[in-house]
Protein backbone atom coordinates (compact mmCIF):
# COMPACT_ATOMS: atom_id res chain seq x y z
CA UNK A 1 -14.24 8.94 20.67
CA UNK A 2 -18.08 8.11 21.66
CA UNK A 3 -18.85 5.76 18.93
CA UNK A 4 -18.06 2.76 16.82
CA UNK A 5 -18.33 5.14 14.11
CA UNK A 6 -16.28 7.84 15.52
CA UNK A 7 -13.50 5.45 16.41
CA UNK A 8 -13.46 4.87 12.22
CA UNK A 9 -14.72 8.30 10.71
CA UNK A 10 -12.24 10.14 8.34
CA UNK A 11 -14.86 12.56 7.56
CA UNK A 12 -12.48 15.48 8.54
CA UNK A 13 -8.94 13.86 7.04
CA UNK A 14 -6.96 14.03 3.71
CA UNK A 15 -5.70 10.88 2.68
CA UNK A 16 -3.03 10.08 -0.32
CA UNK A 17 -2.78 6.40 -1.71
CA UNK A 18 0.07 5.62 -4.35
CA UNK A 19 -0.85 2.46 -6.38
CA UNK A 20 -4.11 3.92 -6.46
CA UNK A 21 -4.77 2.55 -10.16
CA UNK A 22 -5.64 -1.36 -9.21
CA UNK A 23 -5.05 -3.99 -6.46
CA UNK A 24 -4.43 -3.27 -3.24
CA UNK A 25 -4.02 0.73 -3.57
CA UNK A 26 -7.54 1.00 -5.92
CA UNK A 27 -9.79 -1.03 -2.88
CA UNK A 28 -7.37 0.91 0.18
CA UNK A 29 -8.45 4.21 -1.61
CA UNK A 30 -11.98 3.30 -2.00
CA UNK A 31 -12.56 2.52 1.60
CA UNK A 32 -10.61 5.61 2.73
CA UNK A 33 -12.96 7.69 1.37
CA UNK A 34 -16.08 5.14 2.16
CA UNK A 35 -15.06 6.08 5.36
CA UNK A 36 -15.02 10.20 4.72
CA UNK A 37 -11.65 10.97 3.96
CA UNK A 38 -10.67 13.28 0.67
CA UNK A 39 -8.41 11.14 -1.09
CA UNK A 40 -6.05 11.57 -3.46
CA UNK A 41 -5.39 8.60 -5.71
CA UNK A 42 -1.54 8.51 -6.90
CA UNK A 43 -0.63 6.16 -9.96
CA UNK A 44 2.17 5.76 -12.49
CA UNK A 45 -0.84 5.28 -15.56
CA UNK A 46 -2.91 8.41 -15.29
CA UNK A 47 -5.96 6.39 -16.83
CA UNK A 48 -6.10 3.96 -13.48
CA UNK A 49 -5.71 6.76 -11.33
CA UNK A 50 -8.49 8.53 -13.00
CA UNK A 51 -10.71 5.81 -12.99
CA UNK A 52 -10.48 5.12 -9.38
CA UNK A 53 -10.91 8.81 -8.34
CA UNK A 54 -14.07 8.79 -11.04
CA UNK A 55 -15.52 5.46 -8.57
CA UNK A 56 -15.41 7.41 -5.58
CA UNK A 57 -16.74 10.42 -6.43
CA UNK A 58 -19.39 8.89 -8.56
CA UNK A 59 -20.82 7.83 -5.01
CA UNK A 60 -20.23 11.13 -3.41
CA UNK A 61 -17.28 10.70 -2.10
CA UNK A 62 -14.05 13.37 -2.46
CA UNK A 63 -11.10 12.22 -4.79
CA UNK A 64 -8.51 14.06 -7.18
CA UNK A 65 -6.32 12.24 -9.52
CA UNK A 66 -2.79 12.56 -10.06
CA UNK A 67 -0.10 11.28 -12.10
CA UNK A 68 3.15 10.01 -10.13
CA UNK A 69 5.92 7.95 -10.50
CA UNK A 70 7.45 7.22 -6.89
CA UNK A 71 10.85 6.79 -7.76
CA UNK A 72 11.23 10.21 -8.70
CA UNK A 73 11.57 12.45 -5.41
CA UNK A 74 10.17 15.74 -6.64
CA UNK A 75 7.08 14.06 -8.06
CA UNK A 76 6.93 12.70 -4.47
CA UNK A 77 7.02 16.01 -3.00
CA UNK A 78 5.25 17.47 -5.53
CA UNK A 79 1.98 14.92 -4.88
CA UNK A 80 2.33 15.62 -1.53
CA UNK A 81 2.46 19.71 -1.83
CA UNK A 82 -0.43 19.33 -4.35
CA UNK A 83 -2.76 17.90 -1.37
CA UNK A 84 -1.37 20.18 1.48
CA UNK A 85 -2.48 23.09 -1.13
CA UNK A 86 -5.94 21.57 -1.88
CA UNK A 87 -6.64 20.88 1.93
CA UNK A 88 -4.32 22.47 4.56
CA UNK A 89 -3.18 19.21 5.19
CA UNK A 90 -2.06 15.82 4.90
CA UNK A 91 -3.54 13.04 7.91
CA UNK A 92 -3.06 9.57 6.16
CA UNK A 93 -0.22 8.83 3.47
CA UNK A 94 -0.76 5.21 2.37
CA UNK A 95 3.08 4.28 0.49
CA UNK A 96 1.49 1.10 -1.64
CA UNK A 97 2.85 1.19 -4.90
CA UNK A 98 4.94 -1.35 -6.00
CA UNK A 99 6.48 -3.66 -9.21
CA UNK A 100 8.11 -7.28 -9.32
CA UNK A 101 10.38 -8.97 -10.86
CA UNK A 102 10.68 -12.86 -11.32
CA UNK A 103 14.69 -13.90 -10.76
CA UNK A 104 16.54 -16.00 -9.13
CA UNK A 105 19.44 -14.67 -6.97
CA UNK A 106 21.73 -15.83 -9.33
CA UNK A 107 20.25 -14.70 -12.88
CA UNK A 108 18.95 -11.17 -11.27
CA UNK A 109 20.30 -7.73 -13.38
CA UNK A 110 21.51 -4.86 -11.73
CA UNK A 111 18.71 -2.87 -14.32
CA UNK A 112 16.06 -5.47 -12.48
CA UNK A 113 17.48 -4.70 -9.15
CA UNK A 114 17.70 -0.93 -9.38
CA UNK A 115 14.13 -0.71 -10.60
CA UNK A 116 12.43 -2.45 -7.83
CA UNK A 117 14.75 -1.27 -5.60
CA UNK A 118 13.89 2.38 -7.01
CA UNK A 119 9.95 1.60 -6.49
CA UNK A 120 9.32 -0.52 -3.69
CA UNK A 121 11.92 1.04 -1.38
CA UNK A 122 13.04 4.55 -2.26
CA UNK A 123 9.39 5.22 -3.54
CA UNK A 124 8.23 4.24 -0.05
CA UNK A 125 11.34 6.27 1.53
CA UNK A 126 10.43 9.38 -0.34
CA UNK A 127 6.78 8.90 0.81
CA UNK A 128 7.43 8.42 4.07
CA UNK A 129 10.26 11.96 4.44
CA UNK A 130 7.48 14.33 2.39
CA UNK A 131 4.58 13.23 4.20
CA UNK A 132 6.71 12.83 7.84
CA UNK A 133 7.98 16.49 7.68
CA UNK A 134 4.15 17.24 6.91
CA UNK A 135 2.54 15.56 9.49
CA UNK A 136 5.66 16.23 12.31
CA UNK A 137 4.81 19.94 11.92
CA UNK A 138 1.42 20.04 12.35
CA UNK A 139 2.27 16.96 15.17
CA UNK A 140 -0.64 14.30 13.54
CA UNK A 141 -0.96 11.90 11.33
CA UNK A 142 -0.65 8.37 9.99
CA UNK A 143 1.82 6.61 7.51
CA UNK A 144 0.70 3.72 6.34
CA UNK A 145 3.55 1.56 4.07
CA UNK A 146 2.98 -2.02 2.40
CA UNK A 147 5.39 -4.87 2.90
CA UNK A 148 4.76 -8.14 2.05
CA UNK A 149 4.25 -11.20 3.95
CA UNK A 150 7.89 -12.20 1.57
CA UNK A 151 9.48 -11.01 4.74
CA UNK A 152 9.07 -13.74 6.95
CA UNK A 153 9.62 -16.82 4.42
CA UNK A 154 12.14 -17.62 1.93
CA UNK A 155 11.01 -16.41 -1.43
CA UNK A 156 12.57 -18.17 -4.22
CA UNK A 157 12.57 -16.25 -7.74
CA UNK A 158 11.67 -12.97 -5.98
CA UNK A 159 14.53 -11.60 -4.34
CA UNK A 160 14.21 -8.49 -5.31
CA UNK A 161 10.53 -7.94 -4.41
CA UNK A 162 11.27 -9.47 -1.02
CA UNK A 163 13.98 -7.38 -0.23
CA UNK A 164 12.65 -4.23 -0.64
CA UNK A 165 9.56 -5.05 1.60
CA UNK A 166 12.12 -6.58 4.56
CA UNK A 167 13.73 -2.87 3.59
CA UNK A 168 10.31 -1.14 3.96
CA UNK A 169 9.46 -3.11 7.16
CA UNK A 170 12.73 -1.91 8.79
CA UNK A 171 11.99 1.75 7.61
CA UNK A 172 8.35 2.00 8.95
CA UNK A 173 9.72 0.58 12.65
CA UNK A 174 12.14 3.54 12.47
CA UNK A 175 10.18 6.16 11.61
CA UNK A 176 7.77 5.30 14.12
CA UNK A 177 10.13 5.45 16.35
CA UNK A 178 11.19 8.70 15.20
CA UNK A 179 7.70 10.58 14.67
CA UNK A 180 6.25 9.50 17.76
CA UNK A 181 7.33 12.26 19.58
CA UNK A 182 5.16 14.38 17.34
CA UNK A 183 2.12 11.92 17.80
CA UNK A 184 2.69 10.88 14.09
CA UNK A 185 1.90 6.99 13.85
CA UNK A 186 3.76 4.75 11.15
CA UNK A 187 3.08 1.23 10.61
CA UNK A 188 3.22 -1.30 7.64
CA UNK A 189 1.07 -3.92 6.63
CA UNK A 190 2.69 -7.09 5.57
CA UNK A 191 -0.16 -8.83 3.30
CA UNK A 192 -0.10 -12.68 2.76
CA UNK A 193 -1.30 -14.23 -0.58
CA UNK A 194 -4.22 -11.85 -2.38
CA UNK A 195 -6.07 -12.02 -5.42
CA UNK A 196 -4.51 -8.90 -6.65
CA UNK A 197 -3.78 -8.12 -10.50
CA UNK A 198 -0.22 -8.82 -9.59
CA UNK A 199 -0.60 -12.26 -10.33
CA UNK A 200 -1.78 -11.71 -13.82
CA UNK A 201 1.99 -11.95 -14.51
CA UNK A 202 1.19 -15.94 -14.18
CA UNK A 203 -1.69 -16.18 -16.79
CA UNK A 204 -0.43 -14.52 -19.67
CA UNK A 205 -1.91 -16.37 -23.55
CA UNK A 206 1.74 -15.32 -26.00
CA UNK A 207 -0.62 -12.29 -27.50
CA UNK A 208 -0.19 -11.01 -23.97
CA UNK A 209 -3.89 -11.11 -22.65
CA UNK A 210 -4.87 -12.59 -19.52
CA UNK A 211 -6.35 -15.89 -19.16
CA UNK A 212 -8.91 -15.34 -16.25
CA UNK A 213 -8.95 -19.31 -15.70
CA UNK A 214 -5.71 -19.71 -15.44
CA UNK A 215 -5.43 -17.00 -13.43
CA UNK A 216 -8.53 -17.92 -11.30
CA UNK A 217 -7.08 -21.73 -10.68
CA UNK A 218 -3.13 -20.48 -10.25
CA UNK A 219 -4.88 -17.72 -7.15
CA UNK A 220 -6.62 -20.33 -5.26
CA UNK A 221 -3.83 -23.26 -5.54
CA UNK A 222 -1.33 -20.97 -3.88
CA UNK A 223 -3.65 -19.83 -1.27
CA UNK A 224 -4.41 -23.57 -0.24
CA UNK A 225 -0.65 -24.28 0.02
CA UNK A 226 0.39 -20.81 1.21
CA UNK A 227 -2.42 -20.42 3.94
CA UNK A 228 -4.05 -22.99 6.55
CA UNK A 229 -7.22 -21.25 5.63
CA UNK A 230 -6.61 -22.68 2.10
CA UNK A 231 -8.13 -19.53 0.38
CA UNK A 232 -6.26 -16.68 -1.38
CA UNK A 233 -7.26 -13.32 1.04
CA UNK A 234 -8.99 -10.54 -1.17
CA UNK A 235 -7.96 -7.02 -1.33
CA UNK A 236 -10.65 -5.90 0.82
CA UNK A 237 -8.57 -7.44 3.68
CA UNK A 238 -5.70 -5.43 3.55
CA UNK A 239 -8.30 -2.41 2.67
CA UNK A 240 -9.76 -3.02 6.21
CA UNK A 241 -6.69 -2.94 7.71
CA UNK A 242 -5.60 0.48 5.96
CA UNK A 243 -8.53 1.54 7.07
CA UNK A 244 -7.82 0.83 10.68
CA UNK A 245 -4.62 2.09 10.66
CA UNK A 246 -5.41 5.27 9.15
CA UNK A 247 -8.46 5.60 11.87
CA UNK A 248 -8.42 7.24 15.24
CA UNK A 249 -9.73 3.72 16.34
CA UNK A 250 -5.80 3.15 15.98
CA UNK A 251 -4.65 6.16 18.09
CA UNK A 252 -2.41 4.04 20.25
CA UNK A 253 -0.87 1.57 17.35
CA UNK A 254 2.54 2.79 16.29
CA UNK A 255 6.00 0.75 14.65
CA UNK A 256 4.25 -2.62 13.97
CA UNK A 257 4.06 -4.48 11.11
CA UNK A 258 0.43 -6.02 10.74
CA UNK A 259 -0.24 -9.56 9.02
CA UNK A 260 -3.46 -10.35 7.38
CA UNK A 261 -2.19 -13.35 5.87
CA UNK A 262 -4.20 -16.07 6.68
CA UNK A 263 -2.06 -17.57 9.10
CA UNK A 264 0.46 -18.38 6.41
CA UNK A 265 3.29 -17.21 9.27
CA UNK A 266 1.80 -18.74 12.39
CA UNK A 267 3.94 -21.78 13.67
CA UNK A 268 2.50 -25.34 13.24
């Protein structure tokens, strides 16, 4: 690298983001390709994916659009296939998609616990073996998977959600170990508390619309008491650190688990 902007230029790298519709995986996917990379933007609701692939290339940028639901292995593999036969190859595989439920231990469902089980951890497992046999053979590449900053703190009427991060955490640390033989990097990113459409959940009117005020106010009173910044972090945050990860700035940076959190874990 002789540059700044070689240590961060994707220009020559195929990059696949599931979760691509909104959130965390629409602004990760964006600044992928910002950054050069042909991305391929993975979602559950074909619209969102379409719409996110239709923002990138609208500003030149490369993107495709496909419909996947993670929890199904062959539509795993087959996402992943798809982009080996547009490109020849797959460098960054960014395993973001995810659901939540709100439960208590005690009043959780097996149904509630299978589903988010079935997303946020075998979703991320399937990722993580497609792309992994991908990258081992041609020896490069990056894996990218998002926890959750649940995995350091008790989370009270999330179990579920918080599990399967600790779960994807535990995963990414293995694989690294496991890949980096065959210089392929994994790492995950634990996030603290972001403005993300996930918390819409908390500002629903009874017709079901979202109450952006609500919404607005419930965002910045948990990032006061979850962070000593006292602000919520924005998904541009987490982007950046995608970004870094997925760069050859990061060449060296293999089995961690990165917090952009605000300092919401630090001792005090």
């Amino acid at each position: 690298m002789s540059s700044i902007a070689d240590a961060f230029d994707l220009s020559d790298r195929v990059a696949l983001v599931t979760g691509a519709g909104r959130g965390l995986g629409r602004a990760i996917a964006l600044r992928l390709a910002e950054a050069g990379a042909a991305v391929g933007c993975a979602d559950v609701v074909a619209a969102t994916a379409e719409a996110t692939a239709a923002a990138i290339t609208a500003t030149g940028g490369r993107a495709w659009a496909r419909t996947v639901d993670v929890s199904r292995r062959t539509e795993v593999d087959d996402l992943v296939a798809d982009a080996v036969a547009r490109h020849g190859r797959l460098d960054v595989m960014v395993n973001n998609a995810a659901v939540i439920v709100d439960s208590s231990v005690l009043d959780t469902t097996e149904a509630d616990l299978d589903r988010v089980m079935a997303v946020n951890f075998k979703g991320v497992f399937f990722g993580c073996q497609a792309a992994g046999r991908v990258m081992r053979d041609q020896r490069s590449g990056s894996i990218i998977n998002l926890a959750s900053g649940a995995i350091d703190i008790a989370t009270p009427g999330i179990i579920c959600y918080s599990a399967s991060k600790v779960a994807v955490a535990q995963l990414s640390r293995t694989l690294a170990a496991e890949l980096a033989p065959f210089h392929v990097r994994v790492n995950a990113i634990a996030p603290g508390w972001i403005d993300t459409p996930m918390n819409e959940r908390h500002a629903r009117r009874p017709d079901g619309t979202v109450d952006p005020e609500r919404k607005r106010a419930y965002v910045e009173e948990r990032g006061a008491k979850l962070s000593p910044m006292g602000i919520p972090g924005e998904p541009d945050d987490i982007a950046f650190a995608a970004l870094y990860l997925a760069a050859p700035a990061a060449k060296f940076v293999t089995g961690i688990v990165m917090r952009p959190n605000g300092g919401s874990t630090m001792p005090i």
